[in-house]
N, C-alpha and C. Protein backbone atom coordinates (compact mmCIF):
# COMPACT_ATOMS: atom_id res chain seq x y z
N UNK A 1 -30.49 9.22 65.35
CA UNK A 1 -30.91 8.11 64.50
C UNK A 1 -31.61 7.06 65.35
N UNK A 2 -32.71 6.36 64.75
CA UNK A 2 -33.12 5.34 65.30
C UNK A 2 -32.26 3.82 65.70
N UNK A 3 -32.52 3.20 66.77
CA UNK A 3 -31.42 2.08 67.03
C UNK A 3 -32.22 0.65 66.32
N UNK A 4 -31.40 0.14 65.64
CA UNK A 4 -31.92 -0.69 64.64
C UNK A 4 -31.83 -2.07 65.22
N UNK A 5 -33.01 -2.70 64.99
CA UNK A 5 -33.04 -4.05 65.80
C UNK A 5 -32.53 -5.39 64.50
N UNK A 6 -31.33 -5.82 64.72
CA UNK A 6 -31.13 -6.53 63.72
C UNK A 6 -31.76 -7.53 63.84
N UNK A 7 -32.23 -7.86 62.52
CA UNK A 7 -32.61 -9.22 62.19
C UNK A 7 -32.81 -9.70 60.80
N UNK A 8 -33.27 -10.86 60.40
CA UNK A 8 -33.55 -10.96 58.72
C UNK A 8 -34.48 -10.41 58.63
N UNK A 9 -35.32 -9.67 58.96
CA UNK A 9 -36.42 -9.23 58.70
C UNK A 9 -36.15 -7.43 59.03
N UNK A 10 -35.62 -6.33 57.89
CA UNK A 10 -35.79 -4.70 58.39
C UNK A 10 -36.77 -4.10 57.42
N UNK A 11 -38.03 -4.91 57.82
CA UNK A 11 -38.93 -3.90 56.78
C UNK A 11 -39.73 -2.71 57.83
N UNK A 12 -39.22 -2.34 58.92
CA UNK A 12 -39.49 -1.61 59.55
C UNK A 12 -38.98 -0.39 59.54
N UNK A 13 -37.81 -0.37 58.94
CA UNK A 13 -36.57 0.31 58.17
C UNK A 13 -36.73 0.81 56.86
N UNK A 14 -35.99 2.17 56.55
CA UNK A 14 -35.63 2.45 55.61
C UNK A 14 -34.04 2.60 55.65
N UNK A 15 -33.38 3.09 54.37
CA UNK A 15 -31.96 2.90 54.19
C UNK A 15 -31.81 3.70 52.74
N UNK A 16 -30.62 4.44 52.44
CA UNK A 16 -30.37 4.99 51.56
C UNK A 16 -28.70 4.00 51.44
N UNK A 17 -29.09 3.79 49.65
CA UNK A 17 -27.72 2.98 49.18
C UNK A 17 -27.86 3.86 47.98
N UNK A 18 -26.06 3.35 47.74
CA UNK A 18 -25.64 3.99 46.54
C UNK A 18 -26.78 3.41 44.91
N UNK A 19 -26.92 4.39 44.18
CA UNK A 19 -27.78 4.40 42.98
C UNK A 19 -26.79 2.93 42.16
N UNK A 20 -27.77 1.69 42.33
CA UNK A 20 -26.78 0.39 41.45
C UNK A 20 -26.35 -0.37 42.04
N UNK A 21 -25.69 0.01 43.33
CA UNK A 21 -24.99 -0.33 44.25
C UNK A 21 -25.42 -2.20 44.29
N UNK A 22 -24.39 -2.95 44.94
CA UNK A 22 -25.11 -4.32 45.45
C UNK A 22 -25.41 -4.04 46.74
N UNK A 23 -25.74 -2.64 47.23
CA UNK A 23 -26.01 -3.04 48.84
C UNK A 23 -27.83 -3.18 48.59
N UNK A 24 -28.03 -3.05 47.55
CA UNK A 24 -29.38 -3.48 47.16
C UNK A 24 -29.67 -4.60 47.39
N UNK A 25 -29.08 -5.09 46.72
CA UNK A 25 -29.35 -6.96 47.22
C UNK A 25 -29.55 -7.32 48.59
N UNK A 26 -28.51 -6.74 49.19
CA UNK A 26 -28.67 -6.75 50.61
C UNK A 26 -29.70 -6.85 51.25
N UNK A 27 -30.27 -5.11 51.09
CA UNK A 27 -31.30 -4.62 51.87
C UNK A 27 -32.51 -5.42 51.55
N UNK A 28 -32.51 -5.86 50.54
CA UNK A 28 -33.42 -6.53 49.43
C UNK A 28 -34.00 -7.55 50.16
N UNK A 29 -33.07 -8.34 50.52
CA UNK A 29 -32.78 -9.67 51.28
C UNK A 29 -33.21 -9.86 52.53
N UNK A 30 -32.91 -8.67 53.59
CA UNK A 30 -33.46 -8.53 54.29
C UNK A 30 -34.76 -7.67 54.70
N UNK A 31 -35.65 -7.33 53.81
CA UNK A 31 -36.94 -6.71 53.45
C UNK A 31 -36.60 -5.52 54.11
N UNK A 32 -35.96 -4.76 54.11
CA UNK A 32 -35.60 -3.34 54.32
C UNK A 32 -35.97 -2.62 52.76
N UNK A 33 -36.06 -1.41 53.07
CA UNK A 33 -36.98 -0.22 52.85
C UNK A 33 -35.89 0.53 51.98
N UNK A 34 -35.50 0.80 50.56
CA UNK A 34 -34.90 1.32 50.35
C UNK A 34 -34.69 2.47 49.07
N UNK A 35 -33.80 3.42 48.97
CA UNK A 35 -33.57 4.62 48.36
C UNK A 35 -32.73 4.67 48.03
N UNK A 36 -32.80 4.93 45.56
CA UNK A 36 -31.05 5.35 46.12
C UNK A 36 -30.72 6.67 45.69
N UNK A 37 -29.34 6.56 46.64
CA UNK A 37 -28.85 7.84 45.96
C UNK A 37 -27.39 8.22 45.13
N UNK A 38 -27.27 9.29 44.42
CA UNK A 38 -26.15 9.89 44.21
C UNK A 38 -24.79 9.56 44.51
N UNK A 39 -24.21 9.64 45.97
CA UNK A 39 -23.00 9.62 46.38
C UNK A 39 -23.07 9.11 47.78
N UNK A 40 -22.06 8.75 48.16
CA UNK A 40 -22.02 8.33 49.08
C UNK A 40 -22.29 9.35 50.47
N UNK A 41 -22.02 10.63 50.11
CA UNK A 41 -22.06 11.71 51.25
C UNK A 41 -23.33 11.97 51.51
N UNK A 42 -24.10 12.04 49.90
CA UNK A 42 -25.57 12.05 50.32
C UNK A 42 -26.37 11.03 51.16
N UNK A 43 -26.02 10.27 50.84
CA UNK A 43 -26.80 8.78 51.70
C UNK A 43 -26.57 9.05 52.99
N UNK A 44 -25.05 9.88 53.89
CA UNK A 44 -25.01 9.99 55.31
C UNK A 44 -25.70 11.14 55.33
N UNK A 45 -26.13 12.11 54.59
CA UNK A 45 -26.38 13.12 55.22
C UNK A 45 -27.81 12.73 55.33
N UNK A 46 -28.60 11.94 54.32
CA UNK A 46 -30.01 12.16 54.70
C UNK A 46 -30.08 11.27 55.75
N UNK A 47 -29.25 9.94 56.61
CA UNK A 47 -29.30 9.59 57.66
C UNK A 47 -29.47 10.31 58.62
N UNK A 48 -28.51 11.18 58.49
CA UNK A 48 -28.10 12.24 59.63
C UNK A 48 -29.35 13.28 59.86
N UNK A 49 -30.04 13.38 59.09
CA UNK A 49 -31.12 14.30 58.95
C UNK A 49 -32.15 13.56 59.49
N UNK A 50 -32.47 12.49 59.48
CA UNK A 50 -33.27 11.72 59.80
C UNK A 50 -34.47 11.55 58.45
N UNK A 51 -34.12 11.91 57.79
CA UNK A 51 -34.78 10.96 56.72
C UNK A 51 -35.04 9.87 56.30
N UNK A 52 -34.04 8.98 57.08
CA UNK A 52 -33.91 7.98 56.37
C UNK A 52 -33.25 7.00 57.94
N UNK A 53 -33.82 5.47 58.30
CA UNK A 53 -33.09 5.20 59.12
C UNK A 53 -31.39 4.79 59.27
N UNK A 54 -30.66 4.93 58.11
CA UNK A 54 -29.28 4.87 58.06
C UNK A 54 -29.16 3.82 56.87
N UNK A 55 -28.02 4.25 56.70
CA UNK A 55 -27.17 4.94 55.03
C UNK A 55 -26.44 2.56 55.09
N UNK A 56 -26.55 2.53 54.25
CA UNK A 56 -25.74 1.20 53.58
C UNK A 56 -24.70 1.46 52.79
N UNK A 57 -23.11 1.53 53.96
CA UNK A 57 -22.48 1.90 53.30
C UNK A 57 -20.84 0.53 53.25
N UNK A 58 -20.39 0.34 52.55
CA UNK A 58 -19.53 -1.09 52.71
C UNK A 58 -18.50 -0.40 53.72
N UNK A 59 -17.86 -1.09 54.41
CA UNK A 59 -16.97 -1.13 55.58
C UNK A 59 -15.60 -0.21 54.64
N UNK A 60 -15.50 -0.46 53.74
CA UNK A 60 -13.90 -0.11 53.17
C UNK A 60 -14.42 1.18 52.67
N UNK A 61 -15.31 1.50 52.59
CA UNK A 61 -15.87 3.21 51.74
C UNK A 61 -15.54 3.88 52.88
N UNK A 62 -16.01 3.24 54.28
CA UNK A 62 -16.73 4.14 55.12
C UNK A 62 -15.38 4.48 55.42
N UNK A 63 -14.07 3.76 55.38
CA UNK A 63 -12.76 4.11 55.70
C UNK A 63 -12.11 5.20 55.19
N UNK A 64 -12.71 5.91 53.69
CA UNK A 64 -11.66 6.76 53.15
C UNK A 64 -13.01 8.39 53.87
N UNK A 65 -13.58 8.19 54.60
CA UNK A 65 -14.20 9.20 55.10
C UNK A 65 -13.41 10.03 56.55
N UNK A 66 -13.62 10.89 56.88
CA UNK A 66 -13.32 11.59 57.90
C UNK A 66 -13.94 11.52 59.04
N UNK A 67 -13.56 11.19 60.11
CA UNK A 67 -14.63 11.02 61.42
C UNK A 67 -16.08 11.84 61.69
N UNK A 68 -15.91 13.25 61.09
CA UNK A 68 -16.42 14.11 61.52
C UNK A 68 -17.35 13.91 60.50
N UNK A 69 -17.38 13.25 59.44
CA UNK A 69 -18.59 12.52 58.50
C UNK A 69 -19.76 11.87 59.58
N UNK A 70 -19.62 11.18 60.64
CA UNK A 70 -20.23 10.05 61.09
C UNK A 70 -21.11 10.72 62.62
N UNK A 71 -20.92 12.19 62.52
CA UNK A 71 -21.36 12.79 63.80
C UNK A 71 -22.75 12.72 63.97
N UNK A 72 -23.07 12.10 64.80
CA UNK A 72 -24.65 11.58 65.22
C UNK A 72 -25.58 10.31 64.85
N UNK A 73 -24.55 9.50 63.88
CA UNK A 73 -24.54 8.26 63.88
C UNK A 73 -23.75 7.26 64.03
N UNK A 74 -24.39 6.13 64.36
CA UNK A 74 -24.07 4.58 64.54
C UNK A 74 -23.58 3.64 63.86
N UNK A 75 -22.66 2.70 63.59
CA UNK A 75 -22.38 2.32 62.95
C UNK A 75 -23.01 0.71 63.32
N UNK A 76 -23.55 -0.13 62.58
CA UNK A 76 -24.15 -1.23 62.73
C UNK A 76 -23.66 -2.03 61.97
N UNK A 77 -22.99 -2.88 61.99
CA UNK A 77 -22.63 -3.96 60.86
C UNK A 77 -23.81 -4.97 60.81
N UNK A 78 -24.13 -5.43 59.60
CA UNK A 78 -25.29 -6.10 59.35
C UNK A 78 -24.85 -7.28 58.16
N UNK A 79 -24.12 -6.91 57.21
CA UNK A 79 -23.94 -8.28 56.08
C UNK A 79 -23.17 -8.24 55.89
N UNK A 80 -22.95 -8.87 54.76
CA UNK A 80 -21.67 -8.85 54.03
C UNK A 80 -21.91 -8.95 52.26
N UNK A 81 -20.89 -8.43 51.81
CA UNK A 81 -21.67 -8.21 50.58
C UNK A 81 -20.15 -8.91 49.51
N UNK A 82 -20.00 -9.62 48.43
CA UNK A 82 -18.93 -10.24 48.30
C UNK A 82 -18.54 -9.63 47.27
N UNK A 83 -16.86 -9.13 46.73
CA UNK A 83 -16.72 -8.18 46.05
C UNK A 83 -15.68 -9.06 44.69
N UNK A 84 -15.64 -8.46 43.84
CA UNK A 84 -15.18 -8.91 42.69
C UNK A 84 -14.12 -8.21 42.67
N UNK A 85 -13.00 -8.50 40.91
CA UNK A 85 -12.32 -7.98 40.90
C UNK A 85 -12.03 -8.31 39.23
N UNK A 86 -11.70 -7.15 38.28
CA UNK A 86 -12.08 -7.62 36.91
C UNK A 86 -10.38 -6.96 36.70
N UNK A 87 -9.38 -8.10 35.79
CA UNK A 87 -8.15 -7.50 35.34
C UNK A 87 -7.95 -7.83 34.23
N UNK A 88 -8.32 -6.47 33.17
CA UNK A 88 -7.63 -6.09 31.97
C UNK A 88 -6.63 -6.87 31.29
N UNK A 89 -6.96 -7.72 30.52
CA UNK A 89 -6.17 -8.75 29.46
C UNK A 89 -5.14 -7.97 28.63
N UNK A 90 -5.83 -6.37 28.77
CA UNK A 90 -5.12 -5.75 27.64
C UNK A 90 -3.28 -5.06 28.73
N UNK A 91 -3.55 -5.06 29.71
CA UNK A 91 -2.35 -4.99 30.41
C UNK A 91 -1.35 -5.80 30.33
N UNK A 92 0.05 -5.42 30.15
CA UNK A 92 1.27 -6.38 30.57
C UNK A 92 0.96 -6.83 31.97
N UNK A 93 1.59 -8.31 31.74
CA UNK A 93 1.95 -9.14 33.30
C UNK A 93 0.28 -9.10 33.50
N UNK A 94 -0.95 -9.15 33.16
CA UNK A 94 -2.26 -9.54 33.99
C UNK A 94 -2.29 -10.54 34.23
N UNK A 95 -1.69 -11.81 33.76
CA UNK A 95 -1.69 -13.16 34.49
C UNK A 95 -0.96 -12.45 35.78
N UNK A 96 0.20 -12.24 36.11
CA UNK A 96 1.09 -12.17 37.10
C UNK A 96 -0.06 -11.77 38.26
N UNK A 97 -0.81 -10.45 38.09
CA UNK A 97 -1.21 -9.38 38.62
C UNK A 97 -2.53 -10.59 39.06
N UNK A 98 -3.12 -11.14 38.77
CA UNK A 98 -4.09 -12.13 38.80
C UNK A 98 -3.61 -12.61 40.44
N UNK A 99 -2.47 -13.76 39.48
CA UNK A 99 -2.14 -14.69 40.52
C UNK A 99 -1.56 -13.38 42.29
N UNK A 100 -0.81 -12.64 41.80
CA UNK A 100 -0.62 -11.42 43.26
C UNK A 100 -1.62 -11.12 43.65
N UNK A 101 -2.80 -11.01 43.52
CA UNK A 101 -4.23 -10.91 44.01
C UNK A 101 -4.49 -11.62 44.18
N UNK A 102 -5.17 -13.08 44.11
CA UNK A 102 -5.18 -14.06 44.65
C UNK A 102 -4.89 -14.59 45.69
N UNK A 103 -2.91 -14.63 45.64
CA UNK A 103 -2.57 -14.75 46.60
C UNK A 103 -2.41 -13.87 48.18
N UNK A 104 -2.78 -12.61 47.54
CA UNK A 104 -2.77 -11.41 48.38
C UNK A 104 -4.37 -12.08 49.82
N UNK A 105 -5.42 -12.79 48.82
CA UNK A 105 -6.94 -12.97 48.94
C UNK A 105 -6.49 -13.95 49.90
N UNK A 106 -5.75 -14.68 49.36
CA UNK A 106 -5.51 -15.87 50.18
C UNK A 106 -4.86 -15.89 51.56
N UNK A 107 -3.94 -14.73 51.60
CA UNK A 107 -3.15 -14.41 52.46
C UNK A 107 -4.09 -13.49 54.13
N UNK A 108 -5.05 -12.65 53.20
CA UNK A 108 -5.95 -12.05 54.29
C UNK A 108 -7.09 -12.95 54.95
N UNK A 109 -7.74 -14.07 53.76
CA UNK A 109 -8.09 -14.93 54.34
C UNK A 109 -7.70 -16.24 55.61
N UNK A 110 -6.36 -16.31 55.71
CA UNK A 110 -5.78 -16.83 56.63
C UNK A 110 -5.42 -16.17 57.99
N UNK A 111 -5.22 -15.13 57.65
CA UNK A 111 -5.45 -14.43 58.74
C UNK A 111 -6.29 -14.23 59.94
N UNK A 112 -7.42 -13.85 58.83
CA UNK A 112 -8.55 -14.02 59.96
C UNK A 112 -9.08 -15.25 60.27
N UNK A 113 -8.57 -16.36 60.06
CA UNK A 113 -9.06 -17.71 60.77
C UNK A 113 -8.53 -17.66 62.45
């Protein structure tokens, strides 16, 4: 894979993101070059192939993958992308479940200070 020169500016770049995805915005943002696709496996493989200069994939996806997914590429952290969270009114206890998330948010946020 090519070694990617970060900056606000990757229109020198291409990138495969998920089809919808917000890593659109992203790439968007930073004038990068982009494709989407299917699944997430597809997006590494056409990296890996060199089709494409590497896959936009969020940090917590890339976790439920297998090492042997990532053979011959780099991993570059570049943004951040801010994630939501939508809870069902029609559930028992969703206030409760609210506020335990929240505080869960609050709790990881302190952390990393």
């Amino acid at each position: 894979t090519k070694d990617i020169e970060l900056s606000s500016d990757l229109s020198a770049y291409s990138f495969t993101v998920l089809r919808s995805s917000a890593s659109i915005d992203l790439v968007t943002q930073l004038k990068g070059h982009y494709t989407e696709v299917s699944s997430w496996e597809q997006a590494l493989k056409l990296a890996r192939l060199g089709r494409f200069d590497g896959a936009v994939i969020p940090e917590l996806v890339l976790r439920g993958f297998a090492p042997e997914s990532f053979a011959g590429l780099r991993q570059v952290d570049f943004g951040f992308l801010p994630v939501s969270m939508y809870v069902s009114k029609q559930i028992d206890n969703s206030d409760e479940l609210v506020e335990r998330l929240n505080s869960a948010i609050e709790q990881c946020a302190g952390e990393q200070s």
